[in-house]
Protein backbone atom coordinates (compact mmCIF):
# COMPACT_ATOMS: atom_id res chain seq x y z
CA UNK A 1 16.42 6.80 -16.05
CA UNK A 2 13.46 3.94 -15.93
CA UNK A 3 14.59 4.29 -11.96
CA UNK A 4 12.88 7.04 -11.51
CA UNK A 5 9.45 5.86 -11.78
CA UNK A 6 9.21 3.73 -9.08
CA UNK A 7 11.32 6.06 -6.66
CA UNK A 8 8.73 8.97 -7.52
CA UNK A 9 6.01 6.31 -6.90
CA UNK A 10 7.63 5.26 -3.55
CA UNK A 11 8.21 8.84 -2.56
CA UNK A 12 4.31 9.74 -3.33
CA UNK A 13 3.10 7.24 -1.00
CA UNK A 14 5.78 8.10 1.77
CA UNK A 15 4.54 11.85 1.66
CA UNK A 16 0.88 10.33 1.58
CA UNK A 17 1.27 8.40 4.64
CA UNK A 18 2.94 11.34 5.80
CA UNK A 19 0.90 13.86 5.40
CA UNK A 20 -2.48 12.72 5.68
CA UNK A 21 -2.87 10.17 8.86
CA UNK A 22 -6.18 11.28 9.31
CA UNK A 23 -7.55 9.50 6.49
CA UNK A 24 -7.31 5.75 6.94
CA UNK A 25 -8.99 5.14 3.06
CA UNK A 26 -5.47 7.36 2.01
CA UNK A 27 -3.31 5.46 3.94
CA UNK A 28 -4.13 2.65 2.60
CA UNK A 29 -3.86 3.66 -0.99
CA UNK A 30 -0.64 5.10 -0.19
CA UNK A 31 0.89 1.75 1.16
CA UNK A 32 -0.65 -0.03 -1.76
CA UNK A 33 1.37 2.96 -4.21
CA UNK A 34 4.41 2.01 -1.87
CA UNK A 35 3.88 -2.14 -2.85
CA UNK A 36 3.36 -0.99 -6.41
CA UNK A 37 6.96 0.92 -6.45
CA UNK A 38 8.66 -1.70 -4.78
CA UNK A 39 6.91 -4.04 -7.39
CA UNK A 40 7.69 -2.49 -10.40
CA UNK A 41 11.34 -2.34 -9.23
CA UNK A 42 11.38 -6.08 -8.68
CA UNK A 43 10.43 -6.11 -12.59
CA UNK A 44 12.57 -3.91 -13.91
CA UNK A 45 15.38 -5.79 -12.13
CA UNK A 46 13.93 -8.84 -13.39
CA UNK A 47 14.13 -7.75 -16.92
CA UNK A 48 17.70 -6.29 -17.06
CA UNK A 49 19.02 -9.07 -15.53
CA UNK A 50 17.10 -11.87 -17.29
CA UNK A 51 15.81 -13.81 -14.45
CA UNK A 52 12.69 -14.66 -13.32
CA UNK A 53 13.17 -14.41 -9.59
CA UNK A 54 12.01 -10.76 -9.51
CA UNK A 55 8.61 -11.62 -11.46
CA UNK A 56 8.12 -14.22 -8.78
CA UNK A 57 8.66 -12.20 -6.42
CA UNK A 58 6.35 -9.46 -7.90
CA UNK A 59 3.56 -11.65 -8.09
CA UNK A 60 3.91 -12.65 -4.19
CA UNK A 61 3.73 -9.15 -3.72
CA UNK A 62 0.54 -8.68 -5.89
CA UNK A 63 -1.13 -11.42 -3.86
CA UNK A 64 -0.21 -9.82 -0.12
CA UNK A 65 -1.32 -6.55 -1.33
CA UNK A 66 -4.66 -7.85 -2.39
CA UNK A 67 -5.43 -9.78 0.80
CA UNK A 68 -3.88 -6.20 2.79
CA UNK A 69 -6.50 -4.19 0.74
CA UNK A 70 -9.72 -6.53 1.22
CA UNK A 71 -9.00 -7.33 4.79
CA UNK A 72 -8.46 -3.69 5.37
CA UNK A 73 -11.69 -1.96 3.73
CA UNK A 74 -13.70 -5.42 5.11
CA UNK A 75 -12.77 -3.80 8.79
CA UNK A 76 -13.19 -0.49 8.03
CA UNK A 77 -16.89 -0.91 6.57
CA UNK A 78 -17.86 -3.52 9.76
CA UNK A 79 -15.67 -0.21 12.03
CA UNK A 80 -18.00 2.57 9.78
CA UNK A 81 -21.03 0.42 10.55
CA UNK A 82 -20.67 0.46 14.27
CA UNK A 83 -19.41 3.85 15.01
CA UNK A 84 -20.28 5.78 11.81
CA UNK A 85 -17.12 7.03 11.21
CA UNK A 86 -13.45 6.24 9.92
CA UNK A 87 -11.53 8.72 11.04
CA UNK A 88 -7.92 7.47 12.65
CA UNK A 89 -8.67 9.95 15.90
CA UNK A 90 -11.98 7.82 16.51
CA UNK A 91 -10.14 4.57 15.88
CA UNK A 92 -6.94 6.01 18.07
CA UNK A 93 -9.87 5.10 20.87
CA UNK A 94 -9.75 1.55 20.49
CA UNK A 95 -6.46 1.51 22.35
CA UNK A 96 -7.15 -1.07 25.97
């Protein structure tokens, strides 16, 4: 039953990424409620089985997210500043 949780977490950030890829701010929230799923199910495994290996393994997780989330928004102000927008069709034109 505490299984659920994360699965319904996953499945909001799948349906995120999903359905709104023109939004690069969503997209990244979404992955980071995708990290926080996959995190919480590392803990929950971690507690019923009495190890510490999956709290470990959360807190690597923690750490990649953060640097995923500050590197992200740090190009997407310095992309806002030069072109003035964010939007994924504008950034689609980046492509050599």
């Amino acid at each position: 039953m505490l299984l659920l949780i994360p699965i319904t977490i996953f499945l909001i950030g799948i349906f995120g990424i999903v359905l709104n890829r023109k939004n690069v701010l969503l997209v990244i929230i979404c992955v980071e409620l995708i990290l926080l799923a996959i995190n919480f199910t590392f803990l929950i495994g971690s507690f019923y089985l009495d190890d510490v290996l999956g709290q470990i393994f959360a807190i690597f997780i923690l750490v990649v997210a953060a640097a995923e989330s500050s590197i992200g928004l740090a190009i997407l102000i310095t992309f806002y500043r030069l072109k003035g927008t964010i939007s994924i069709n504008s950034i689609n034109k980046l492509k050599g």
